[in-house]
Protein backbone atom coordinates (compact mmCIF):
# COMPACT_ATOMS: atom_id res chain seq x y z
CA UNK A 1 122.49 59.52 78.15
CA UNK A 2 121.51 58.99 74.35
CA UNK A 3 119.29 56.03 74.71
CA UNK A 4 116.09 56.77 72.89
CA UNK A 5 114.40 54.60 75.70
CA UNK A 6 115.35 57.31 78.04
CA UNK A 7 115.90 60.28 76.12
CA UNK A 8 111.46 59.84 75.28
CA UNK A 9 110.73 58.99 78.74
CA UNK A 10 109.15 61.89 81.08
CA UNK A 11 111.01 60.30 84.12
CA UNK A 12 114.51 60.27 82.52
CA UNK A 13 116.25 62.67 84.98
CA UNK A 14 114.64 61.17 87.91
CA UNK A 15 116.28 57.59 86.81
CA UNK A 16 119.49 58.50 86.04
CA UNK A 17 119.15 60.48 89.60
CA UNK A 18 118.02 57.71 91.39
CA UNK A 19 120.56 55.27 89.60
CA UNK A 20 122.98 57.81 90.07
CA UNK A 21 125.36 57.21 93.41
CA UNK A 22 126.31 61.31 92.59
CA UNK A 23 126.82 62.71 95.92
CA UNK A 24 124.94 65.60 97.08
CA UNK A 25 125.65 69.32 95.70
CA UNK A 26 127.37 67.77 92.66
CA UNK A 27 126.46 69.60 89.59
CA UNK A 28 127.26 67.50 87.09
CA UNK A 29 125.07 64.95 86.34
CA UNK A 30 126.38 61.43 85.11
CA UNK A 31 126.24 58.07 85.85
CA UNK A 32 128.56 55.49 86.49
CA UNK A 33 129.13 52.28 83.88
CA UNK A 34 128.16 49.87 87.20
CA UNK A 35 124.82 52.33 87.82
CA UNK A 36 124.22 51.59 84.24
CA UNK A 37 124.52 48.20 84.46
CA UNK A 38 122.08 48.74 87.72
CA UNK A 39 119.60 50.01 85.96
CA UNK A 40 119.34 48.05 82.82
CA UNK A 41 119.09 45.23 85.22
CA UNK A 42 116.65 47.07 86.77
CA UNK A 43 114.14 47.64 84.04
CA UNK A 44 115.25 44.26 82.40
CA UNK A 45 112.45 41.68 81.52
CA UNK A 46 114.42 39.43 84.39
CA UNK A 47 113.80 41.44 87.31
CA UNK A 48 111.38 40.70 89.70
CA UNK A 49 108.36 43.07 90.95
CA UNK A 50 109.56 43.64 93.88
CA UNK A 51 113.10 45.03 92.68
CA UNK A 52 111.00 47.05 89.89
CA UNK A 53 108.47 48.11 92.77
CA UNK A 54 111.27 50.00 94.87
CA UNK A 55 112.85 51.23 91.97
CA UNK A 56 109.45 52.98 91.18
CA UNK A 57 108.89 53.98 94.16
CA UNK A 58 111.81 56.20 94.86
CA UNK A 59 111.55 57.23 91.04
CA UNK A 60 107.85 58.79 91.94
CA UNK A 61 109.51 59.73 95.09
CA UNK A 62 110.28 63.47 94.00
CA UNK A 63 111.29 64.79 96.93
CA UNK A 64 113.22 61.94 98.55
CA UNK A 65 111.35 61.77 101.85
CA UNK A 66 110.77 57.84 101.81
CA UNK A 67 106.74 58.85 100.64
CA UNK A 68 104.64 59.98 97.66
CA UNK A 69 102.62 62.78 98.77
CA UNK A 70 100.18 64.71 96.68
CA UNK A 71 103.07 67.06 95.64
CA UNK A 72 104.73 64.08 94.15
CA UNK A 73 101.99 62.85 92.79
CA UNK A 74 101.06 66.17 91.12
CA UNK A 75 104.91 66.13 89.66
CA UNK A 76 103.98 62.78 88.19
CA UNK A 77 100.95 63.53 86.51
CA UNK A 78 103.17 66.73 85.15
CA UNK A 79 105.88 64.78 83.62
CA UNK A 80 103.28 62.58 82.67
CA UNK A 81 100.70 65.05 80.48
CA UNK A 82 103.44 67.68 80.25
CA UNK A 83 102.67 71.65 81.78
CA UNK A 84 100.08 72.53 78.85
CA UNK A 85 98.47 68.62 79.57
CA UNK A 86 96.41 69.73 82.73
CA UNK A 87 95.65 72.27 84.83
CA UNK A 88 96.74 72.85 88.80
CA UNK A 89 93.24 72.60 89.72
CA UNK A 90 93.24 69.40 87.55
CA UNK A 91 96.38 67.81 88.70
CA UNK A 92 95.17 68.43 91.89
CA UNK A 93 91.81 66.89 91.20
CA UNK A 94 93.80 63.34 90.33
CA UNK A 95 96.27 63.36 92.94
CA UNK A 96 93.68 64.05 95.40
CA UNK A 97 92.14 60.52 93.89
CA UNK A 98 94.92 58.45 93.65
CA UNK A 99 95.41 59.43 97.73
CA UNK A 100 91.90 58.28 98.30
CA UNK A 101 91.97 55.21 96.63
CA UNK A 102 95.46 54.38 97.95
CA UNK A 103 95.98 55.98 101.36
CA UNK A 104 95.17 53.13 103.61
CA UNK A 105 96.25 54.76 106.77
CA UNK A 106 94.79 58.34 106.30
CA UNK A 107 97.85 60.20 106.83
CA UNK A 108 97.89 61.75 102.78
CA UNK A 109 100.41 60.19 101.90
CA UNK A 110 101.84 56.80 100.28
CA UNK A 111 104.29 54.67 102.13
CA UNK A 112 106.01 51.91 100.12
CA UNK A 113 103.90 49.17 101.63
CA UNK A 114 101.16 50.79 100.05
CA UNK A 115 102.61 51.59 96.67
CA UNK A 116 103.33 48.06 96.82
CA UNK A 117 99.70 47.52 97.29
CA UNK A 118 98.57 49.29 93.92
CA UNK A 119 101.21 47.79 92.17
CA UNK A 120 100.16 44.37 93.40
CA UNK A 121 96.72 45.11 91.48
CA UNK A 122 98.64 46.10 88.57
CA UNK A 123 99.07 43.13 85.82
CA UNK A 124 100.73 44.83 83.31
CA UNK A 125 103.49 46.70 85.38
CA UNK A 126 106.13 44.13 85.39
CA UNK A 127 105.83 43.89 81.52
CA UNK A 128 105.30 47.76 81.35
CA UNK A 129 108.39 48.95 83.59
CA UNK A 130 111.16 48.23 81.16
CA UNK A 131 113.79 49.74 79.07
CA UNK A 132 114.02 47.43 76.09
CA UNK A 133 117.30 47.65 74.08
């Protein structure tokens, strides 16, 4: 995809695989004209916080298990500050926090109710999770 939205953003491949409807063990990776149109939609300024929410959610979601566990979290904060940006031991450090903060039930792990929660307490993330054309 040459969008310079995308093409800048440290979570491109994980939209397009999420948007994607690219069945499993496929190699090649593209995306569909109506999974484009999902995901402009998607990251529009129209779309509502819960739509953006799940979207997120299975975007931070690295390895598809229906949670964001400190693994995932540690790939975000990597695509985030890139590999020379922080440390394991540093990475680790903040994903350890975010699960303390955020982990309402204790089981070290997010479920989407409770990604919901810290997005609730998030002003800017409507206005922030968009792909402006």
């Amino acid at each position: 995809m040459e969008m310079a939205e995308l093409k800048q953003n440290p979570f491109a491949e994980r939209i397009c695989t999420v948007f994607s409807q690219q069945q499993e063990g496929e190699t090649t990776k593209t995306i569909s004209f109506e999974d484009f149109l999902d995901m402009m939609s998607v990251f529009s300024e129209g779309a509502t916080r819960d739509v953006k929410a799940s979207y997120a959610f299975r975007i931070y979601d690295f390895d598809n298990d229906g949670y964001i566990d400190k693994q995932d979290l540690m790939d975000t904060i990597e695509a985030l500050c890139g590999k020379d940006g922080l440390n394991d031991y540093e990475r680790e450090l903040v994903a350890d926090k975010i699960l303390e903060e955020a982990d309402l039930d204790g089981d070290h792990r997010l479920s989407y109710v409770e990604f919901e929660h810290v997005i609730s307490r998030a002003p800017d993330f409507v206005n922030t999770f968009r792909i402006r054309i």
